[in-house]
Protein backbone atom coordinates (compact mmCIF):
# COMPACT_ATOMS: atom_id res chain seq x y z
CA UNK A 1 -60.57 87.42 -49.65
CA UNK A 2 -61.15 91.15 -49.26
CA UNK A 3 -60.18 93.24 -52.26
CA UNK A 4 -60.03 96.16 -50.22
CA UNK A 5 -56.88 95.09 -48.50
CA UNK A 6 -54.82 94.89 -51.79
CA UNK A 7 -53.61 98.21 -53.41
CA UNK A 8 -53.73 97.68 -56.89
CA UNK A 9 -55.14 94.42 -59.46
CA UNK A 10 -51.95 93.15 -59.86
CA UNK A 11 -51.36 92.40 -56.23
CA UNK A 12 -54.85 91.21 -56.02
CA UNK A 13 -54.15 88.43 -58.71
CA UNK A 14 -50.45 87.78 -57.58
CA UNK A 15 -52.64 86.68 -54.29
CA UNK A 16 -55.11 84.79 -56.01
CA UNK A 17 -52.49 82.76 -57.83
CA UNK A 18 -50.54 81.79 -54.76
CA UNK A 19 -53.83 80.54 -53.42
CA UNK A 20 -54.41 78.63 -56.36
CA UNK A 21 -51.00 77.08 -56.14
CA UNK A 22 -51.83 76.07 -52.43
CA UNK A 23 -54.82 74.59 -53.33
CA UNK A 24 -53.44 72.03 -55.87
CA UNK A 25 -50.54 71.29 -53.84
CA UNK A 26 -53.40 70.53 -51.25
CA UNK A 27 -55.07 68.26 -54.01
CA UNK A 28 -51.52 66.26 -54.55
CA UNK A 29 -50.72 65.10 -50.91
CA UNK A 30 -54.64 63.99 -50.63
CA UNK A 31 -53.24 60.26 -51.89
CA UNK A 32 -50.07 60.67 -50.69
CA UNK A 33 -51.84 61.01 -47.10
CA UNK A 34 -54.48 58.40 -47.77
CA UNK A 35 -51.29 55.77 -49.05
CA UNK A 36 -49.73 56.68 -45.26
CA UNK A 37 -52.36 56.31 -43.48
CA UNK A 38 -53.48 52.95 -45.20
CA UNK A 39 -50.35 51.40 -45.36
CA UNK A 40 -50.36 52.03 -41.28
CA UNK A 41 -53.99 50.83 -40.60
CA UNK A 42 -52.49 47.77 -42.39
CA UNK A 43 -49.49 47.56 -40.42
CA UNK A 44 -51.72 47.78 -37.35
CA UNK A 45 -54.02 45.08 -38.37
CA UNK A 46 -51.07 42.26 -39.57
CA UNK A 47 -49.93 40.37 -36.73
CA UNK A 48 -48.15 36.94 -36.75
CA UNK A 49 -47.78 34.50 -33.36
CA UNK A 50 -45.49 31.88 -32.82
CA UNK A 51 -45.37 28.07 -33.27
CA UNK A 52 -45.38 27.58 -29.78
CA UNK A 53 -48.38 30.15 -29.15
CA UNK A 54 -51.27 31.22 -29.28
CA UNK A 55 -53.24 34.38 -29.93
CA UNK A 56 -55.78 35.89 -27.48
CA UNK A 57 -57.80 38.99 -29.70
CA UNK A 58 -59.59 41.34 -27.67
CA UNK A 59 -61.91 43.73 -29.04
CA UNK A 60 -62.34 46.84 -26.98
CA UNK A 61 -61.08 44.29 -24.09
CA UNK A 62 -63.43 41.73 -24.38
CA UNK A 63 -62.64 38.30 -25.62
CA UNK A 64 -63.36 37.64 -29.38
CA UNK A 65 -61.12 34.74 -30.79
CA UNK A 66 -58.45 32.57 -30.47
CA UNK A 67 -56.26 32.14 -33.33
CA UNK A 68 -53.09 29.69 -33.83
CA UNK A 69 -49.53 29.94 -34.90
CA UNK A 70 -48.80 32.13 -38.49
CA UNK A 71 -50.12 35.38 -39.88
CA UNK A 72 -53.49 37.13 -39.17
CA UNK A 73 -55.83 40.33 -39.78
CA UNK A 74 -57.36 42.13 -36.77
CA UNK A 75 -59.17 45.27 -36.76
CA UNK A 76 -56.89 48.10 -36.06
CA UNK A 77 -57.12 50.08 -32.87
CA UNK A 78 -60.14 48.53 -31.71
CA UNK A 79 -58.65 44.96 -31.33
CA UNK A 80 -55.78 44.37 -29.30
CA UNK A 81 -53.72 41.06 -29.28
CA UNK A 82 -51.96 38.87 -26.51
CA UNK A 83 -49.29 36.28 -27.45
CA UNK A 84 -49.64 33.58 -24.96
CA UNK A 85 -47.37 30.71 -24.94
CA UNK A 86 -49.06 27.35 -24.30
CA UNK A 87 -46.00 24.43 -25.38
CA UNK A 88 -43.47 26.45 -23.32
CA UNK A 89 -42.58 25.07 -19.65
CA UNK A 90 -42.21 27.71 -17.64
CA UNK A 91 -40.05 27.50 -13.80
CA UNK A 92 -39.85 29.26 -11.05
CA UNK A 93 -36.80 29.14 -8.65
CA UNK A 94 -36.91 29.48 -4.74
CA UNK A 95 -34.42 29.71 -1.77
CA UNK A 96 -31.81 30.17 -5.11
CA UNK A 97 -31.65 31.97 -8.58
CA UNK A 98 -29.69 30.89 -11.44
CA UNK A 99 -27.82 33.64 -12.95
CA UNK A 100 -26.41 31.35 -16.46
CA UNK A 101 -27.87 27.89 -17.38
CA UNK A 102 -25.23 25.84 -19.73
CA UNK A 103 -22.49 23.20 -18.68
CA UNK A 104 -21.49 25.12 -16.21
CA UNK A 105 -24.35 26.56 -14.51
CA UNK A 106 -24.06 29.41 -12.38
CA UNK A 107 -26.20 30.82 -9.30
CA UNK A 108 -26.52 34.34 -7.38
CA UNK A 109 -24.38 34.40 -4.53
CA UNK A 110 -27.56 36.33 -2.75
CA UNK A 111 -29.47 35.18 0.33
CA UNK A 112 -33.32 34.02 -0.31
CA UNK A 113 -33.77 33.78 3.58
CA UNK A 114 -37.38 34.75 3.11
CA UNK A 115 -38.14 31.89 0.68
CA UNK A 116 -35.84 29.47 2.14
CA UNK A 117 -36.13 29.10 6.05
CA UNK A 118 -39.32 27.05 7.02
CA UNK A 119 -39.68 25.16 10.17
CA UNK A 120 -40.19 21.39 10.39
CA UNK A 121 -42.83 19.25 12.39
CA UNK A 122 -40.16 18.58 14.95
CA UNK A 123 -39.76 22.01 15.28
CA UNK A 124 -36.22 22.12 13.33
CA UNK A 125 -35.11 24.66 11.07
CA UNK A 126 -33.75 23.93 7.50
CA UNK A 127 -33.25 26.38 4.73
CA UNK A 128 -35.52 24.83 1.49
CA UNK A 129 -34.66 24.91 -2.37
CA UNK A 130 -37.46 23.62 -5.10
CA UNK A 131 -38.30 24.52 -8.38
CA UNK A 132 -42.08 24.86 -9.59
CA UNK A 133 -42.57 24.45 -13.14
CA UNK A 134 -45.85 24.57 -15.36
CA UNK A 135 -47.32 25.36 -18.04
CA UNK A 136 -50.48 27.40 -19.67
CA UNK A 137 -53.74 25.14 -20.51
CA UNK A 138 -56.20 28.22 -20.95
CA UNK A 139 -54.80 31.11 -22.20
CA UNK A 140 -58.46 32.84 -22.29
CA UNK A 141 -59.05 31.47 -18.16
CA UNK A 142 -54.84 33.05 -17.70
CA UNK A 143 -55.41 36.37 -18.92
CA UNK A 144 -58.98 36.86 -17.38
CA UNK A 145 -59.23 34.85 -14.44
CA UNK A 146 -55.13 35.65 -12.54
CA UNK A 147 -54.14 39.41 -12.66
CA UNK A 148 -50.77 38.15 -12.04
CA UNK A 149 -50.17 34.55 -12.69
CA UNK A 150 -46.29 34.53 -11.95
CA UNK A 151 -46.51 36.12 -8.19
CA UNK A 152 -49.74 34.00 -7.64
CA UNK A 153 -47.97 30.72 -8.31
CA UNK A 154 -45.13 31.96 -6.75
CA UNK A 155 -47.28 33.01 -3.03
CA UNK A 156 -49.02 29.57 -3.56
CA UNK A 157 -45.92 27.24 -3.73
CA UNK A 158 -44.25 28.74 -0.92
CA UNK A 159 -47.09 28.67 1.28
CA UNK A 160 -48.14 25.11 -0.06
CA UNK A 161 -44.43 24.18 0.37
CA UNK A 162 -43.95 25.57 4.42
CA UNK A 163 -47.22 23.92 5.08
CA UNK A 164 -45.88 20.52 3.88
CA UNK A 165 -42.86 20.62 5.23
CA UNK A 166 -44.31 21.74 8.55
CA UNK A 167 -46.05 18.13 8.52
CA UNK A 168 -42.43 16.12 8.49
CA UNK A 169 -39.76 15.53 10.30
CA UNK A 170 -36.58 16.68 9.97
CA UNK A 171 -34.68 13.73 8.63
CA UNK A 172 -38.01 13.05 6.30
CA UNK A 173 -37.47 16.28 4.82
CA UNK A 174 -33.87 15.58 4.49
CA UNK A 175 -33.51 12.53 3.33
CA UNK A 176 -36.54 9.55 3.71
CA UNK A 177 -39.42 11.55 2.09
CA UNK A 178 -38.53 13.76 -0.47
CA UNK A 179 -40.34 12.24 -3.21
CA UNK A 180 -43.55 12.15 -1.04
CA UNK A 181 -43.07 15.60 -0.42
CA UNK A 182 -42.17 16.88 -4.26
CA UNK A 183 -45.87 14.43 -5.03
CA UNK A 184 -48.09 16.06 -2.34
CA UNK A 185 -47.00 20.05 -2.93
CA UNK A 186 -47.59 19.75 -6.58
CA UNK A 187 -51.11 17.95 -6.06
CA UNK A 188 -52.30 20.60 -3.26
CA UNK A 189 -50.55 23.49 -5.40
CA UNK A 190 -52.78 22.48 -8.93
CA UNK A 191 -55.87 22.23 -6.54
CA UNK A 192 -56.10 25.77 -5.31
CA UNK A 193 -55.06 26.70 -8.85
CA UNK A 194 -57.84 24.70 -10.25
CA UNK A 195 -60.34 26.19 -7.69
CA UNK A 196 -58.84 29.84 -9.18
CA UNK A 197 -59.84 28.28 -12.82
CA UNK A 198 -56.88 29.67 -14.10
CA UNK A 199 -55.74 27.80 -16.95
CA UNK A 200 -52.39 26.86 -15.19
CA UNK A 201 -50.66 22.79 -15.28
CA UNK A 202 -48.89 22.15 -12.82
CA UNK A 203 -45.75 20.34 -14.78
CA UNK A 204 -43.85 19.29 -11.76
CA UNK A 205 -42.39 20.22 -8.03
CA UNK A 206 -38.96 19.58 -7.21
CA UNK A 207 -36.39 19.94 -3.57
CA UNK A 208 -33.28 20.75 -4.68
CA UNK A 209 -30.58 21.07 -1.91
CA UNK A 210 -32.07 20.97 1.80
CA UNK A 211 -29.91 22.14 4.45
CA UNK A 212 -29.72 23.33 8.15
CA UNK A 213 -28.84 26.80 8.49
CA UNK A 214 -25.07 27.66 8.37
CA UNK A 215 -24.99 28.53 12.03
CA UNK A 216 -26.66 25.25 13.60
CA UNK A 217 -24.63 22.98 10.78
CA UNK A 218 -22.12 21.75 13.46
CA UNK A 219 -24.66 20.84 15.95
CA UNK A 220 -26.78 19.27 13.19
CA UNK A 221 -24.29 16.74 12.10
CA UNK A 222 -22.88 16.24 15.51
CA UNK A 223 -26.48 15.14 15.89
CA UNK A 224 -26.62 12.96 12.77
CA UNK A 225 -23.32 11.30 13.79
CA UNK A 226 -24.75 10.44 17.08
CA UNK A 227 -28.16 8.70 15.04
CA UNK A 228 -26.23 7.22 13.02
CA UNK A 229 -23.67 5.40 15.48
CA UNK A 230 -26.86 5.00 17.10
CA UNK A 231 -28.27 2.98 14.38
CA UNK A 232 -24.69 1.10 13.54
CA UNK A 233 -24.69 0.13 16.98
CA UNK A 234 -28.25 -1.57 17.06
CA UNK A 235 -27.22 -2.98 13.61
CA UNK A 236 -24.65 -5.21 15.45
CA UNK A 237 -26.73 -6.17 17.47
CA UNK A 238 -29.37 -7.48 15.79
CA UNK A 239 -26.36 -9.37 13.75
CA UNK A 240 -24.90 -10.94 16.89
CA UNK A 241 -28.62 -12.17 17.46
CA UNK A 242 -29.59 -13.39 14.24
CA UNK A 243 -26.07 -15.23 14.38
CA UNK A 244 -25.94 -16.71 17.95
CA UNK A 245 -30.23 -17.14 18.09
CA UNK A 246 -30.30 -19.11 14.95
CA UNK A 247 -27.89 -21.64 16.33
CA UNK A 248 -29.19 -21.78 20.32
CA UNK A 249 -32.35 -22.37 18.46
CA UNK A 250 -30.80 -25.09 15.67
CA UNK A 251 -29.08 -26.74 18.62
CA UNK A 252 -31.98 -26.99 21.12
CA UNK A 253 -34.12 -28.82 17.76
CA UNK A 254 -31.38 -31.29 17.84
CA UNK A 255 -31.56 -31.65 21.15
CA UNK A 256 -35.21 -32.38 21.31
CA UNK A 257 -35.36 -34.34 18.40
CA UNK A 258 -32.12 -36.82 20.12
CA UNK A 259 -34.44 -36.66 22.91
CA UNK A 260 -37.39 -37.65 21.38
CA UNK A 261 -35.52 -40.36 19.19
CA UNK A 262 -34.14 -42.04 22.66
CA UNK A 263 -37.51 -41.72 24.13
CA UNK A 264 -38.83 -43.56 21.34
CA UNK A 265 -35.95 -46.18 21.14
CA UNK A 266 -36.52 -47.07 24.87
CA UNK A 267 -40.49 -47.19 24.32
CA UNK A 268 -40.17 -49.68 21.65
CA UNK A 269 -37.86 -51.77 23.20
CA UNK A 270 -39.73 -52.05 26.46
CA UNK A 271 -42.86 -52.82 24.19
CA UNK A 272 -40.55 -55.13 23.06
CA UNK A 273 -39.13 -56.94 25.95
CA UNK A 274 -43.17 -56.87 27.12
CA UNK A 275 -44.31 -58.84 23.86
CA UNK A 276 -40.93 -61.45 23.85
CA UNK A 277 -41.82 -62.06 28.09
CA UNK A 278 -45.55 -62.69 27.00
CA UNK A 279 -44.66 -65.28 24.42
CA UNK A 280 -42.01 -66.72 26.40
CA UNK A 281 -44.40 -66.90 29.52
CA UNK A 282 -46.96 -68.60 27.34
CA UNK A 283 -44.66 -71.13 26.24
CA UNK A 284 -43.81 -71.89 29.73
CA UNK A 285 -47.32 -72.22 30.33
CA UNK A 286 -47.35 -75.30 27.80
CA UNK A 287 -44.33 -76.63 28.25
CA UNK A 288 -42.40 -76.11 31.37
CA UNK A 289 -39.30 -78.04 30.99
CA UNK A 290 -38.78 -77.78 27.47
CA UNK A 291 -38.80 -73.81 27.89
CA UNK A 292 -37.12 -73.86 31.05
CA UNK A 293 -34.23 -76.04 29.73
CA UNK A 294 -34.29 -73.26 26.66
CA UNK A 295 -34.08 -70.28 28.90
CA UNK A 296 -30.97 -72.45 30.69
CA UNK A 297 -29.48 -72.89 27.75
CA UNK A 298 -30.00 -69.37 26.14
CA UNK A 299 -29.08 -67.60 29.15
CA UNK A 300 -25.62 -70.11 29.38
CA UNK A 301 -25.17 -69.51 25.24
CA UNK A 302 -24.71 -65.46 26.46
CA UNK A 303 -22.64 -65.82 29.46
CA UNK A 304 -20.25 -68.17 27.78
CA UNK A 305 -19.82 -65.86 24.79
CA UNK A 306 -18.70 -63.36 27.14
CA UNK A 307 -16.39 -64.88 29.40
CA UNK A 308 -12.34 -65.16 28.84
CA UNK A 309 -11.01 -68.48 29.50
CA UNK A 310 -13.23 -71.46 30.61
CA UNK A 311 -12.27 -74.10 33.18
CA UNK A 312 -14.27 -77.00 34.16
CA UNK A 313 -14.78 -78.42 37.16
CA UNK A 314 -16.33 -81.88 38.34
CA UNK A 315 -17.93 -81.59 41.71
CA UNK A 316 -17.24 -85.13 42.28
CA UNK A 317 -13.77 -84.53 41.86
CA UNK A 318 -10.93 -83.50 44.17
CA UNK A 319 -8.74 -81.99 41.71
CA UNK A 320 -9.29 -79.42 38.69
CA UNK A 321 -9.02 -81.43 34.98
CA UNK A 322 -6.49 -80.33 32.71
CA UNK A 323 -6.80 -76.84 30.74
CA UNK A 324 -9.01 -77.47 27.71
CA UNK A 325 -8.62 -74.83 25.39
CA UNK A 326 -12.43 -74.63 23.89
CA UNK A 327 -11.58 -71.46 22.31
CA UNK A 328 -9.00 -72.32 19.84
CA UNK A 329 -10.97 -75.53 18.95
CA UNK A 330 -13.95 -73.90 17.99
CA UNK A 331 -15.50 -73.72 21.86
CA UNK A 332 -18.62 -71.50 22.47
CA UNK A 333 -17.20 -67.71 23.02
């Protein structure tokens, strides 16, 4: 302070006083100032993460610690914190978006062309819904390893998707091999994100509605309608041939087996008739007139049990004797 400047004392102590005044003012907001600036350091440093996350610290952007679900201290301004959520399943939509989840879900009534359309192995066209849903493993291998993990799982399940579905068939798409497909895009899709280390599960992969493009639609079924009369049509007839086939077969069985039975009747018999002429021959051999006389009387036994009514006539006679009626008397039939 310059004296000079003042014109009399009094002015120079009026100024001295206000300075004085200043100065303990000064001297007052000292704690006042301190109390601010502590209470924000503190406010800074508190932080609290959520019961389904975790906490990723970062001092001057390198990784420090990991801390769990509930209140913490970090060191303000040097330590920054990301809240990374490791219980919750995340999903991403494609070929559709849904606008309000509930009871009544709703969808956008936009176009996803550039998701959707993907050609077949047969070289058809189909418009292609799925959902892709996973969830963090690593937060430390999310946050340092992907610089964007939601586009890079989104480029990587539409290219892992048209490359699957570029290996099937129309109709396998469709219908036959969905659940093949849903397995094999979510295994080849947690490969390349393994290979990325980047702290990402794979939850599940899913086809929702699969559909030809509205303008080919009429051809499309036209086509299906043709497959499946198609199909109906060979259906009957394998049933006609498992009916009639069957039976031709059951019948010519029998037939063989009647064969086969008469075959064998007629064998035996002949053996038969061979063994009964040996033994009769025999006999004759050892005793002519007895069997001879036997074989008479056999052979007239047969014919007389066959024949109607009997007459009998004496060669030595001129006339025929009187009727005798052998049958009702207990005569030979």
């Amino acid at each position: 302070m310059d004296p000079n400047k003042f014109n009399s004392p009094e002015e120079l102590f009026k100024q001295m006083g206000n300075n004085v005044n200043k100065l303990q003012f000064n001297k007052g907001m000292i704690p006042i100032i301190g109390i601010i600036l502590g209470l924000g350091i503190l406010a800074t440093g508190i932080y609290s993460t959520g019961p389904d996350e975790v906490g990723v610290v970062q001092r001057f952007g390198k990784y420090v610690r990991t801390t769990q679900p509930g209140l913490h201290l970090k060191l303000p301004v040097i330590e920054t914190l990301n809240n990374v959520k490791v219980k919750y399943i995340f999903k991403e939509e494609f070929g559709f978006r849904t606008t309000k989840s509930g009871i009544n879900t709703q969808y956008s009534n936009k176009n996803y062309f550039d998701e959707s359309l993907m050609l077949t192995g047969d070289l058809n066209v189909l418009e292609v819904e799925w959902i892709t849903q996973f969830k963090v493993k690593d937060p430390v291998k999310l946050l340092f390893n992907i610089r964007n993990p939601q586009r890079t799982i989104r480029n990587i399940s539409e290219a892992v998707m048209r490359l699957v579905v570029g290996d099937h068939t129309v109709n396998e798409v469709l219908t036959t091999r969905r659940v093949e497909i849903n397995l094999e895009v979510q295994e080849r899709l947690q490969e390349i994100l393994d290979s990325y280390d980047g702290g990402i599960q794979i939850v599940t992969v899913k086809l929702q509605n699969v559909n030809p493009p509205n303008p080919v639609k009429p051809s499309f079924n036209e086509v299906n309608e043709a497959k499946q009369e198609k199909e109906k049509v060979i259906n009957q007839a394998w049933e006609a041939y498992n009916k009639i086939i069957p039976k031709a077969s059951g019948e010519a069985a029998k037939t063989i087996s009647e064969a086969e039975g008469y075959a064998l009747k007629r064998i035996n018999k002949a053996k038969g008739d061979v063994a009964n002429f040996s033994a009769v021959w025999e006999a004759y051999k050892n005793s002519k007139e007895v069997t001879r006389k036997r074989l008479y009387l056999e052979a007239m036994n047969e014919i007389m049990s066959q024949s109607g009514t009997k007459y009998i006539v004496d060669p030595s006679q001129k006339n025929i004797l009187p009727f005798l009626n052998l049958s009702n008397q207990g005569g030979a039939k």
